[in-house]
N, C-alpha and C. Protein backbone atom coordinates (compact mmCIF):
# COMPACT_ATOMS: atom_id res chain seq x y z
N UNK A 1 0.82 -1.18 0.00
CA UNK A 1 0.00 0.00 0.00
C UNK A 1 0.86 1.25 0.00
N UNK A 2 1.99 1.25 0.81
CA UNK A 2 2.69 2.76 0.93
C UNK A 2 3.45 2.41 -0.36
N UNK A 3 4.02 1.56 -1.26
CA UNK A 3 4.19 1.77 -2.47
C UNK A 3 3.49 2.19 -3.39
N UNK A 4 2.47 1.88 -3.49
CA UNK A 4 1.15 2.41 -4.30
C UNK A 4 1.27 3.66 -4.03
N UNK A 5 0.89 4.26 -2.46
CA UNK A 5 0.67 5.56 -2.21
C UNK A 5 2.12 6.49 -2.52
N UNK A 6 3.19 5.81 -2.68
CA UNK A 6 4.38 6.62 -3.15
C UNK A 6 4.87 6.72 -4.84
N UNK A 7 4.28 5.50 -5.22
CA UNK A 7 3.58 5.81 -6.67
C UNK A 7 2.77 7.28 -7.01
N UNK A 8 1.79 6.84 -6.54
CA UNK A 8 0.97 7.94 -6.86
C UNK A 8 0.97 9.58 -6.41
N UNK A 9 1.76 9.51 -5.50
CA UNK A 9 2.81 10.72 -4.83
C UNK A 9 3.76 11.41 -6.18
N UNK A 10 3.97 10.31 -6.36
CA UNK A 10 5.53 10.52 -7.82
C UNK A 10 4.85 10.65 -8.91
N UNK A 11 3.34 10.11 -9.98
CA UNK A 11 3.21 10.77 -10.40
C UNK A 11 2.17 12.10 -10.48
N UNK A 12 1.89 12.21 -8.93
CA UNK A 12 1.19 13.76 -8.94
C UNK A 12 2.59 14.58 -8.82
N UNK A 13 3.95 14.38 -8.26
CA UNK A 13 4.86 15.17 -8.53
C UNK A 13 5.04 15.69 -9.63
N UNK A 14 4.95 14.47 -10.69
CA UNK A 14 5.42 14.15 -12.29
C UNK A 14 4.51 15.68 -13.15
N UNK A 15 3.46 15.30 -12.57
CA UNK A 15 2.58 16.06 -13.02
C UNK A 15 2.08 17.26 -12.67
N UNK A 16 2.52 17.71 -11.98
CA UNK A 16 2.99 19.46 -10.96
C UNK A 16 4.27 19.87 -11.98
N UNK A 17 5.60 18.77 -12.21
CA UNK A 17 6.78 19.24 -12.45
C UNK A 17 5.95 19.43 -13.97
N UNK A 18 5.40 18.59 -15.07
CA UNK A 18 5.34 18.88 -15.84
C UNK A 18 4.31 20.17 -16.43
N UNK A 19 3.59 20.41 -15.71
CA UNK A 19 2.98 21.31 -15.59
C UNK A 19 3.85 22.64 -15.86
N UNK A 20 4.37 23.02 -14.40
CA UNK A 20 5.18 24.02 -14.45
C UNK A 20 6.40 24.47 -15.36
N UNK A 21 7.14 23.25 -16.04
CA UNK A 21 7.59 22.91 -17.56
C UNK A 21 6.55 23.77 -18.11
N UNK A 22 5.58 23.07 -18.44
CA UNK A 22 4.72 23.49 -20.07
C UNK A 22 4.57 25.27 -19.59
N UNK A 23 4.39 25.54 -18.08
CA UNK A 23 3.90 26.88 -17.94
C UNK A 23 5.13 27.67 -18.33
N UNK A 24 6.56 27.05 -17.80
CA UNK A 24 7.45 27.71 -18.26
C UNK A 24 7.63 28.15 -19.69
N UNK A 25 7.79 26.88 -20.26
CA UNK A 25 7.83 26.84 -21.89
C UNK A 25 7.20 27.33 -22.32
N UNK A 26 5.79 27.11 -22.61
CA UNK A 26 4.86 27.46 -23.25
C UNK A 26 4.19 28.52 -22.53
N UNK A 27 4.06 29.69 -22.20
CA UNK A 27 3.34 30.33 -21.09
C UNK A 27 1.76 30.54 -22.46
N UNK A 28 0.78 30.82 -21.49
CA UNK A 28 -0.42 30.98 -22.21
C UNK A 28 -0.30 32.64 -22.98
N UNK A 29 0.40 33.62 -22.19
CA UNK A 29 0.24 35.11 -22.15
C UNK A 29 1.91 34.88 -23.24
N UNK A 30 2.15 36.46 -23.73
CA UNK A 30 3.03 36.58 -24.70
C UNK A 30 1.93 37.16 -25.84
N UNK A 31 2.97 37.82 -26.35
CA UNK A 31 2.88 38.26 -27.78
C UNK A 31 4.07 37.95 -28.98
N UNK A 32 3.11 37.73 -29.90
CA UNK A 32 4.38 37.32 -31.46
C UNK A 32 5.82 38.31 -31.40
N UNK A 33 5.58 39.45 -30.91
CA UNK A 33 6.57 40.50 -31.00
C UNK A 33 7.46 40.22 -30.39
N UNK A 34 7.23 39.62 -29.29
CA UNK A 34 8.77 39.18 -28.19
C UNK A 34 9.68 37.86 -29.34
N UNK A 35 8.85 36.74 -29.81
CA UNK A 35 9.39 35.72 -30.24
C UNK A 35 9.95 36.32 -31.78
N UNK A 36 9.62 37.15 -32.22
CA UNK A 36 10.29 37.80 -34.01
C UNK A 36 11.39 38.57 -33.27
N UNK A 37 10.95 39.74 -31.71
CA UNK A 37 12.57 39.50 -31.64
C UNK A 37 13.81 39.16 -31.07
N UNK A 38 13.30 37.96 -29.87
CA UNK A 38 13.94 36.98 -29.88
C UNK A 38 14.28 36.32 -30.99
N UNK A 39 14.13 36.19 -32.08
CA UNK A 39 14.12 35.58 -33.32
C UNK A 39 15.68 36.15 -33.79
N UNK A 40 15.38 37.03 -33.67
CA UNK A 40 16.31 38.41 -34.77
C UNK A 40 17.49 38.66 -33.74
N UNK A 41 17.42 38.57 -32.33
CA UNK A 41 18.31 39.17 -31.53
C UNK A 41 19.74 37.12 -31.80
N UNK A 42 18.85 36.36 -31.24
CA UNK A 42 19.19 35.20 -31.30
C UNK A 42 20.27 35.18 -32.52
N UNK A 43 19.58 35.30 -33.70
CA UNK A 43 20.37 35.40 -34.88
C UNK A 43 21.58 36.04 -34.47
N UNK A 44 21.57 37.26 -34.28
CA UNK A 44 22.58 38.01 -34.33
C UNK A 44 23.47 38.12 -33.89
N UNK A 45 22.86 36.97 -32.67
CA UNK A 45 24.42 36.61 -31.44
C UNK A 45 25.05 35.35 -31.80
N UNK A 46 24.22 34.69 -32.77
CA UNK A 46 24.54 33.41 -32.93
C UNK A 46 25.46 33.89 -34.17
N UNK A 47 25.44 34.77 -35.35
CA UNK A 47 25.85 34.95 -36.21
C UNK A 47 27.35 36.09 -35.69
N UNK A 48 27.52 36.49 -34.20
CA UNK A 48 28.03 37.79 -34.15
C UNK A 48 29.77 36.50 -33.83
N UNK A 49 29.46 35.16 -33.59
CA UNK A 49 30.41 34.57 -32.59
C UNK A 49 31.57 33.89 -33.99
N UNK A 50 32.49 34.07 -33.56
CA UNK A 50 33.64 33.27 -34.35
C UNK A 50 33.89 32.31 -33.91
N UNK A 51 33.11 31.51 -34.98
CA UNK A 51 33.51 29.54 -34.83
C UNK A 51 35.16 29.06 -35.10
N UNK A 52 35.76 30.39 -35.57
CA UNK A 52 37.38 29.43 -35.64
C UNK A 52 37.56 29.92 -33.78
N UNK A 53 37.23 30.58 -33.48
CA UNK A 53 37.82 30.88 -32.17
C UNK A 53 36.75 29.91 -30.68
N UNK A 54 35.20 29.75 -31.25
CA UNK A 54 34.55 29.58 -29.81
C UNK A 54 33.87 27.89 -30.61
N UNK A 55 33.86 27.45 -29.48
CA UNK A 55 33.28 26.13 -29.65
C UNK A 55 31.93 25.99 -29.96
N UNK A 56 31.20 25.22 -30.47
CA UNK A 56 29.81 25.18 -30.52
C UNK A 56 28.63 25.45 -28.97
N UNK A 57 29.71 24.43 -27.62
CA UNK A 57 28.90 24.82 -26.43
C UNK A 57 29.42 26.47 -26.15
N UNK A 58 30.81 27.20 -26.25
CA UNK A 58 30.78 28.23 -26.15
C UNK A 58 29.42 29.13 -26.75
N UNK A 59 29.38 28.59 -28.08
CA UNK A 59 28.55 29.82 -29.07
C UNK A 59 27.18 29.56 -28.17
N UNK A 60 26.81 28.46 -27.85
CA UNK A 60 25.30 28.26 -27.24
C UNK A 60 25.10 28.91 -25.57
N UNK A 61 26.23 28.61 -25.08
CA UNK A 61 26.31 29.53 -23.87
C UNK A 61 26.13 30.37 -24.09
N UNK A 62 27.23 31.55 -24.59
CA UNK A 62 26.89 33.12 -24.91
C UNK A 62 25.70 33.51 -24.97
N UNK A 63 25.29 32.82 -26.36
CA UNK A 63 23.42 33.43 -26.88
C UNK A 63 22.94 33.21 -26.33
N UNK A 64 22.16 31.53 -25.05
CA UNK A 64 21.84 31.73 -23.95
C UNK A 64 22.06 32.42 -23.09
N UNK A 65 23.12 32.79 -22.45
CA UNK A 65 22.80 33.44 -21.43
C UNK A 65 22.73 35.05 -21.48
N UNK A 66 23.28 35.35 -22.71
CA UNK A 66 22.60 37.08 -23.21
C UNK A 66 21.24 37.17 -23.60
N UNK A 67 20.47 35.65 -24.34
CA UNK A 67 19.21 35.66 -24.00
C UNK A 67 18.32 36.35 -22.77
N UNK A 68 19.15 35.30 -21.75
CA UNK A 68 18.63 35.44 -20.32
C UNK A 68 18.39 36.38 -19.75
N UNK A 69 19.67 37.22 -20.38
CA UNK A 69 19.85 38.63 -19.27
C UNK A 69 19.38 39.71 -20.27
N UNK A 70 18.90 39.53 -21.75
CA UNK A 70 17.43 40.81 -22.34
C UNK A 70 16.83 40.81 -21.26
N UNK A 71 15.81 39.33 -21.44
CA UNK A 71 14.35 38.62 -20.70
C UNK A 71 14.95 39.57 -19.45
N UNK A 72 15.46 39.17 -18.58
CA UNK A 72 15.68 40.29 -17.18
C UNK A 72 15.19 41.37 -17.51
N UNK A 73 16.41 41.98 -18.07
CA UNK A 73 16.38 43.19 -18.59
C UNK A 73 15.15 43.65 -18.60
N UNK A 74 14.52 43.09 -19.52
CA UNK A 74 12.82 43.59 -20.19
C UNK A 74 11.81 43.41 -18.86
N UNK A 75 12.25 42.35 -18.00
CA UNK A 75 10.80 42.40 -16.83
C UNK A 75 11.62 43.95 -16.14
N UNK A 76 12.68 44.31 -15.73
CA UNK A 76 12.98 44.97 -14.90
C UNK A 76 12.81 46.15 -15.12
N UNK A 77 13.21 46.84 -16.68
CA UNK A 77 12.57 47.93 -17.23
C UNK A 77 10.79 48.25 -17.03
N UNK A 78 10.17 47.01 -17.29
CA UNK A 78 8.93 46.91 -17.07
C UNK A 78 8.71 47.01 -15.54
N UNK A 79 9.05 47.06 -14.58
CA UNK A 79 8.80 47.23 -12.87
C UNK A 79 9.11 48.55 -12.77
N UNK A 80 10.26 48.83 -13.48
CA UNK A 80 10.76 50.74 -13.19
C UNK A 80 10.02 51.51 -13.93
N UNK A 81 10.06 51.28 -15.31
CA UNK A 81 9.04 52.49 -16.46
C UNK A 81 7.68 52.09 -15.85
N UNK A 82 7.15 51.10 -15.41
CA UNK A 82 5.43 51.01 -15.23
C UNK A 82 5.35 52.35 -14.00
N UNK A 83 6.18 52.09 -13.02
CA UNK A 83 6.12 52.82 -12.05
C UNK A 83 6.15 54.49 -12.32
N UNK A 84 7.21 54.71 -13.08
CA UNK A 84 7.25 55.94 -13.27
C UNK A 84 7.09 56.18 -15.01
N UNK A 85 5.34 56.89 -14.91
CA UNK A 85 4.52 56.42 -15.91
C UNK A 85 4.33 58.46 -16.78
N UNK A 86 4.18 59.10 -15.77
CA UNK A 86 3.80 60.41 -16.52
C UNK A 86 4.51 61.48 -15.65
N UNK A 87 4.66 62.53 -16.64
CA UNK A 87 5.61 63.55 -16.14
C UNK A 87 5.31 64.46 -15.87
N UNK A 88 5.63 65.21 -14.72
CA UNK A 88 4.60 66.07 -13.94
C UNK A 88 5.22 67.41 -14.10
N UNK A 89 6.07 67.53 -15.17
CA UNK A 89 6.83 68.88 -15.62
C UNK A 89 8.15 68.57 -14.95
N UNK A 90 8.47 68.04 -13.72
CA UNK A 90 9.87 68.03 -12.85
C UNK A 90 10.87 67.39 -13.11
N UNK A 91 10.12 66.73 -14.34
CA UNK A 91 11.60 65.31 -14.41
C UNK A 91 10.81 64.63 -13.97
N UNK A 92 10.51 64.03 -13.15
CA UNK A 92 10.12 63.22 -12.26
C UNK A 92 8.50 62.64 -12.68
N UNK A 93 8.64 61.18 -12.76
CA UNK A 93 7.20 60.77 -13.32
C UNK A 93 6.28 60.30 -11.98
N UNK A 94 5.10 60.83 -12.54
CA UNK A 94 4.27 60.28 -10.93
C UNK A 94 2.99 58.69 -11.44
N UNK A 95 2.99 58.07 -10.74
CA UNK A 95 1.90 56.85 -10.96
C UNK A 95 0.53 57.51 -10.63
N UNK A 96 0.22 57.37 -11.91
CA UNK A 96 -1.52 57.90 -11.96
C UNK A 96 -2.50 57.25 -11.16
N UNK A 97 -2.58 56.34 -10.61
CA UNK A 97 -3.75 55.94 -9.50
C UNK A 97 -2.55 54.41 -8.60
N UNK A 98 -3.44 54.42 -7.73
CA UNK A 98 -3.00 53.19 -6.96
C UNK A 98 -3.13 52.31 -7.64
N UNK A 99 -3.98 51.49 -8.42
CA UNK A 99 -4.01 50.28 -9.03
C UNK A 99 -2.80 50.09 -10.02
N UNK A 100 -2.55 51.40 -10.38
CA UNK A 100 -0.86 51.50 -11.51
C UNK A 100 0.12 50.95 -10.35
N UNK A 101 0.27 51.44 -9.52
CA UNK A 101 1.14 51.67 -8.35
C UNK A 101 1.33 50.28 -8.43
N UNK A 102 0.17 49.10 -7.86
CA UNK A 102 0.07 48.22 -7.43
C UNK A 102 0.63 47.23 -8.56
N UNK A 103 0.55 47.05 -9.70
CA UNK A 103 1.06 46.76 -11.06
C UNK A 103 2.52 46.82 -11.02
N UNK A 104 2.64 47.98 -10.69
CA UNK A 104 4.24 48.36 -10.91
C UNK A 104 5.29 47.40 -9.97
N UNK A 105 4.63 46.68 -9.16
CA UNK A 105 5.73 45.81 -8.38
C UNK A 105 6.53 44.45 -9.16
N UNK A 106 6.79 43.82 -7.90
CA UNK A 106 6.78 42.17 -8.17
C UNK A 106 6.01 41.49 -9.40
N UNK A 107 4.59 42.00 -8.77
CA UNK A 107 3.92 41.29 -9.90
C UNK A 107 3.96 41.98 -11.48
N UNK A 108 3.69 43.01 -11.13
CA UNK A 108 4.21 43.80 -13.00
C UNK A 108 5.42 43.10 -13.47
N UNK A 109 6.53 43.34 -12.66
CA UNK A 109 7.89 42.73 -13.40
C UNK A 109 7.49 41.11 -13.96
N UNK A 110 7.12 40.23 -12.55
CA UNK A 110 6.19 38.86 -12.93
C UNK A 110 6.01 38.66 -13.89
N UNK A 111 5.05 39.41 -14.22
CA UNK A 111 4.15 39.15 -15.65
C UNK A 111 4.66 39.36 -16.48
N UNK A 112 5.67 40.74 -16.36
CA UNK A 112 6.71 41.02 -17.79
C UNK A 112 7.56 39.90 -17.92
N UNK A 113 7.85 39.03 -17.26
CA UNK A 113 9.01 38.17 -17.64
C UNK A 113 8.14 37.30 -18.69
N UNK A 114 7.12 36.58 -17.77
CA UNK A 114 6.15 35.60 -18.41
C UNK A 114 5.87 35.93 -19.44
N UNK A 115 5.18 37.29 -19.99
CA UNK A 115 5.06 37.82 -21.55
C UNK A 115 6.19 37.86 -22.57
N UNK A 116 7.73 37.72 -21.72
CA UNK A 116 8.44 38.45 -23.10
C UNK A 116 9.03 37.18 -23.21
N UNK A 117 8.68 35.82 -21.97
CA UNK A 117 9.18 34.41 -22.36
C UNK A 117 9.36 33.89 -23.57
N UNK A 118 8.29 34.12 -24.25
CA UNK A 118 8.71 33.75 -26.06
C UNK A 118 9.57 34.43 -26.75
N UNK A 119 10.80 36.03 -25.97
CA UNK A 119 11.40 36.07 -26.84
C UNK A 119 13.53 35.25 -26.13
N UNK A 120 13.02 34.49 -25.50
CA UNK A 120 14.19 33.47 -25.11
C UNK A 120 13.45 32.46 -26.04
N UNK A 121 12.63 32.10 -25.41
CA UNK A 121 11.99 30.40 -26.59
C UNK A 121 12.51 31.01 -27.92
N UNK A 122 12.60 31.67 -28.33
CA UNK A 122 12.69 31.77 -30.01
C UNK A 122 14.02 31.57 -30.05
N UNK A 123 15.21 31.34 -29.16
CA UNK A 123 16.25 30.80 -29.58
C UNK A 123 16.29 29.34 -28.83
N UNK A 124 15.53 28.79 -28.88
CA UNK A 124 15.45 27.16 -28.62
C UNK A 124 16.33 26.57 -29.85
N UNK A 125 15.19 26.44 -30.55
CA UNK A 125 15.14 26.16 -32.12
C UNK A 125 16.54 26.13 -32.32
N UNK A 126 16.85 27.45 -32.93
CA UNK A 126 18.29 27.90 -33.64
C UNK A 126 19.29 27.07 -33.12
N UNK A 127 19.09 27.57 -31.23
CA UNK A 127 20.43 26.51 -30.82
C UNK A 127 20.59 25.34 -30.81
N UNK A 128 19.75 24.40 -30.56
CA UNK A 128 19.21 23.15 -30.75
C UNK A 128 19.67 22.40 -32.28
N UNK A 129 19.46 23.31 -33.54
CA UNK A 129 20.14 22.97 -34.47
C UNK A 129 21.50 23.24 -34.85
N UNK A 130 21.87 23.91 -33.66
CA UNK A 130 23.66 24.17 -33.65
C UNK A 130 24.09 23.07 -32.67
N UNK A 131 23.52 22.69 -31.94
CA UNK A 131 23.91 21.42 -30.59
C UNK A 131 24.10 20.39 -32.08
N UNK A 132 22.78 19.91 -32.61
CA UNK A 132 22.27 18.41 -33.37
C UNK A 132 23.44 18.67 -34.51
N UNK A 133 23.49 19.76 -35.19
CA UNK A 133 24.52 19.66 -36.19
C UNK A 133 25.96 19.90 -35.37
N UNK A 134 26.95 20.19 -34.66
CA UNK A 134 27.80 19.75 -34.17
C UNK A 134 28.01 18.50 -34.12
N UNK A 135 27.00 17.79 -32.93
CA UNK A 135 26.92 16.10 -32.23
C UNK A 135 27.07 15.35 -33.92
N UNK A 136 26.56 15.90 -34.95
CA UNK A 136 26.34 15.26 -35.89
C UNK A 136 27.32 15.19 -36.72
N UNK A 137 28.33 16.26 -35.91
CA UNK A 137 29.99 15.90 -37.21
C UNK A 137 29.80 17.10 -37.71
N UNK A 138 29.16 18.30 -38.30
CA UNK A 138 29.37 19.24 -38.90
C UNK A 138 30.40 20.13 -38.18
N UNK A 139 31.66 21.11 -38.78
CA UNK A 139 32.12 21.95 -37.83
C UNK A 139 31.52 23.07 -37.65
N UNK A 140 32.14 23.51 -36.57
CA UNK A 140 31.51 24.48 -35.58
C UNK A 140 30.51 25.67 -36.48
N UNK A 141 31.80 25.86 -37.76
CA UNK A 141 31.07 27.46 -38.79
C UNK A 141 29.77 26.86 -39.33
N UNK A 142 30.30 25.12 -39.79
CA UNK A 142 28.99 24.81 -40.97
C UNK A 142 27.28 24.96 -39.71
N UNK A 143 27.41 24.39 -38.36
CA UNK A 143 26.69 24.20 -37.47
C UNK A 143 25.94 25.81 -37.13
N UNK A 144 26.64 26.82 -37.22
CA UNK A 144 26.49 28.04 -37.00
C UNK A 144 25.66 28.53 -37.86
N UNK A 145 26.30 28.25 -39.13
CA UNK A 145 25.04 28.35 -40.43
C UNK A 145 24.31 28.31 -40.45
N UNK A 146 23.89 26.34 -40.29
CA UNK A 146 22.60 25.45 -40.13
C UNK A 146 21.65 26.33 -39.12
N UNK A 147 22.50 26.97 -38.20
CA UNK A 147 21.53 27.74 -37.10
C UNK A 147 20.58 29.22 -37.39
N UNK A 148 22.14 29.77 -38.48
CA UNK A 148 21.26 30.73 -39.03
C UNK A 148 20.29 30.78 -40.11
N UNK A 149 20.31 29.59 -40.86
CA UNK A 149 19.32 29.47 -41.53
C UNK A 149 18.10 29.32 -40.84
N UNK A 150 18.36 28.20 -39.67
CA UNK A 150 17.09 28.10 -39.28
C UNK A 150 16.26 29.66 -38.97
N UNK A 151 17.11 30.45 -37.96
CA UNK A 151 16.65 31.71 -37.80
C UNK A 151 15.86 32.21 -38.92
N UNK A 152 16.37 32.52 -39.82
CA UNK A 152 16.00 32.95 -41.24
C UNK A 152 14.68 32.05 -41.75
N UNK A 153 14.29 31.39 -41.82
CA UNK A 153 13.40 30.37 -41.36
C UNK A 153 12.15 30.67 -40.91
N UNK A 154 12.63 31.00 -39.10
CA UNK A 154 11.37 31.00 -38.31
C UNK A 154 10.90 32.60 -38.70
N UNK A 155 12.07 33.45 -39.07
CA UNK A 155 11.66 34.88 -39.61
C UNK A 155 10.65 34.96 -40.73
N UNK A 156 10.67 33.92 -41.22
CA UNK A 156 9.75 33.61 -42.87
C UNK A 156 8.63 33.59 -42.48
N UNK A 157 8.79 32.43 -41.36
CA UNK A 157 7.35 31.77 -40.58
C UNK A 157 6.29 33.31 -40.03
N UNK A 158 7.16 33.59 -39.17
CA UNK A 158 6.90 34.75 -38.44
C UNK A 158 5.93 35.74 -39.38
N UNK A 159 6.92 36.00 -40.64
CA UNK A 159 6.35 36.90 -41.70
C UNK A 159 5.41 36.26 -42.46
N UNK A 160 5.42 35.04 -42.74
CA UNK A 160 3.86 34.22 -43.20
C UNK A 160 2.98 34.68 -42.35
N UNK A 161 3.01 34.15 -41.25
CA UNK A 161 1.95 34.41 -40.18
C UNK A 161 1.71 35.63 -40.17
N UNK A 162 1.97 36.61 -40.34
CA UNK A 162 1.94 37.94 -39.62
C UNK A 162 0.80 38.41 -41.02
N UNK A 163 1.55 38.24 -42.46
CA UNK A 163 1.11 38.26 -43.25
C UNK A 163 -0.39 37.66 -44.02
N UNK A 164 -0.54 36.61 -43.21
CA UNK A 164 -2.02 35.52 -43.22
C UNK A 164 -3.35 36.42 -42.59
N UNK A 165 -2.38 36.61 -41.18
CA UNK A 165 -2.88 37.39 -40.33
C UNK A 165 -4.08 38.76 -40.83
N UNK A 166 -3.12 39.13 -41.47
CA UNK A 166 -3.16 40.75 -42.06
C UNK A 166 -4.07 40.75 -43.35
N UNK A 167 -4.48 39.51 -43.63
CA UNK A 167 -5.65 39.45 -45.15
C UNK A 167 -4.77 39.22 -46.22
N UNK A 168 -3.35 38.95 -46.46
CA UNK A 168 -2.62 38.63 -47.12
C UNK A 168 -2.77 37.57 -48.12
N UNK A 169 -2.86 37.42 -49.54
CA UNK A 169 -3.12 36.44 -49.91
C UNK A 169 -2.44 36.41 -51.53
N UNK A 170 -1.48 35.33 -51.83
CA UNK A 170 -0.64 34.69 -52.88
C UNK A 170 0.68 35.57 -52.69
N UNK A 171 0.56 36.57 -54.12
CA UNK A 171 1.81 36.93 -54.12
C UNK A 171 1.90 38.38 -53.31
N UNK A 172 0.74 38.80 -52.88
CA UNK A 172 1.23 39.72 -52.00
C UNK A 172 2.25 39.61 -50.58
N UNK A 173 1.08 38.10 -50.44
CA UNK A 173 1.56 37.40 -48.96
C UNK A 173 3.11 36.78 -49.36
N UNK A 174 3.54 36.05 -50.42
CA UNK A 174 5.00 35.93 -50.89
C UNK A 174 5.61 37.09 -50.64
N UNK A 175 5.32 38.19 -51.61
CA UNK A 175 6.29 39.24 -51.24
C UNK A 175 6.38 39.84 -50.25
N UNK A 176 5.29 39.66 -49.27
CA UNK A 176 5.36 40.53 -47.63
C UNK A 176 6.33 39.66 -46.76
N UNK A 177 6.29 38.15 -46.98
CA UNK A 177 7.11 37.32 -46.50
C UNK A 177 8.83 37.75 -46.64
N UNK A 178 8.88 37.45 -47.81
CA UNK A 178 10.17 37.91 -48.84
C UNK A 178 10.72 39.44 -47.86
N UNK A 179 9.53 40.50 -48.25
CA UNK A 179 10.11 41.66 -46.87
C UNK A 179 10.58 41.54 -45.78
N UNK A 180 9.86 40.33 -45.42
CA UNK A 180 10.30 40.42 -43.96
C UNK A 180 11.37 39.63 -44.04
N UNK A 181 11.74 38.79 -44.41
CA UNK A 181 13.21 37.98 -44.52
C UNK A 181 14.00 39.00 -44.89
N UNK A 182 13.97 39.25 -45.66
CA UNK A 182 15.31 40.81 -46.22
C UNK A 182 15.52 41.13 -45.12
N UNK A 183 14.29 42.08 -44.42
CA UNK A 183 14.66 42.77 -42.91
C UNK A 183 15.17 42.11 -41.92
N UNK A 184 15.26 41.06 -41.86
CA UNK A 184 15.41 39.91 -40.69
C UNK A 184 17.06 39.85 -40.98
N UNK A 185 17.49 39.85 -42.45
CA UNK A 185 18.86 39.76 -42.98
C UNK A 185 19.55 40.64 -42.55
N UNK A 186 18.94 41.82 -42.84
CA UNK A 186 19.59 43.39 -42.53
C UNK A 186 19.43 43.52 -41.00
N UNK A 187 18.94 43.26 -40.39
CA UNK A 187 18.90 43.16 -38.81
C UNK A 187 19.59 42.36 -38.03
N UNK A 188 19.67 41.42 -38.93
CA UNK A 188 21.07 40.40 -38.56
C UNK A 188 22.30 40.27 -38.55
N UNK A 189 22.79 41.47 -39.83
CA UNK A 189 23.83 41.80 -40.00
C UNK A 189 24.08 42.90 -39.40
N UNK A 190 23.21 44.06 -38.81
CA UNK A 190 23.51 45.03 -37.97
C UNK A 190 23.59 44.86 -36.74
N UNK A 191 23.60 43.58 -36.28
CA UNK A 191 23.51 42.92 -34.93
C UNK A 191 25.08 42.57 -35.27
N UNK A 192 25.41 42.22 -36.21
CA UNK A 192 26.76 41.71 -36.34
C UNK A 192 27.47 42.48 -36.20
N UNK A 193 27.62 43.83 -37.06
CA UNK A 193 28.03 44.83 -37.33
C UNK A 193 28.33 45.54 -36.23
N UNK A 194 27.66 45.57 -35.05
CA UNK A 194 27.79 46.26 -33.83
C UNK A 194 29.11 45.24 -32.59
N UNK A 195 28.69 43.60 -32.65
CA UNK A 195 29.65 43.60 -32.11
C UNK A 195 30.95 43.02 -32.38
């Protein structure tokens, strides 16, 4: 019986842990805008790194963990700018009612993380195909590639969708796609360009 009951202990654990997984991963809240530019930022770090010099886990470290520290970034800006919202002539911004006030904490930042979560997920993908093509024998530059294509890729996707979205239909929706890949190119290379 206490095996049974430690069974069933383990998988209501199983199923709390996986839960909080999918909430991580997948959060319900977010917008497309965080993941196009997570999309584009990803690229650019992944494309900014020299494979004769950094290893494939180097290159995936870096872009992870500069991932990590936007996503910060973005909840923490979001806890300080929510707070100080309008300008009262002094410099100095004042919070228009208590319920702003109340927003502006813990939980504002909270929620900002949870919303801009899809723009870390959007370098899953990319790196994931720089891990599989490494493990797979490709070197480090060809693996880097494979990654930026994919980027280039989910940018297409992104711009399909956005484009579907928008009443888009044949070759308009081709060429709005096509736009947005160009831009995704040129944004990628000015990501480069900078560092």
């Amino acid at each position: 019986m206490a095996s049974a009951g430690g069974t069933a202990g383990g998988s209501t654990a199983d199923g709390v842990f996986r839960a909080a997984a999918r909430a991580i991963l997948f959060p319900p809240t977010g917008h497309p805008r965080h993941a196009v530019y997570g999309t584009v930022l990803a690229a650019g770090l992944i494309a900014a790194q020299d494979p004769d010099q950094d290893s494939a886990a180097e290159i995936i470290a870096a872009v992870a963990t500069t991932m990590v520290v936007f996503w910060l970034a973005h909840g923490y800006a979001h806890a300080i700018g929510h707070r100080v919202r309008h300008d009262t002539g002094d410099g100095i911004g004042r919070v228009a009612d208590r319920r702003a006030d109340a927003d502006a904490g813990w939980s504002g930042a909270r929620r900002a993380l949870v919303e801009n979560w899809p723009m870390v997920r959007a370098s899953f993908l990319p790196l994931a195909v720089l891990a599989v093509a490494r493990a797979a024998g490709a070197s480090v530059s060809d693996a880097q590639e494979a990654a930026l294509w994919t980027s280039l890729l989910l940018l297409c996707a992104w711009g399909l969708f956005s484009g579907r979205a928008g009443g888009l239909r044949r070759w308009r929706l081709a060429g709005y796609t096509a736009g947005i890949a160009l831009l995704g190119i040129i944004l990628i290379g000015l990501e480069v360009a900078i560092h």
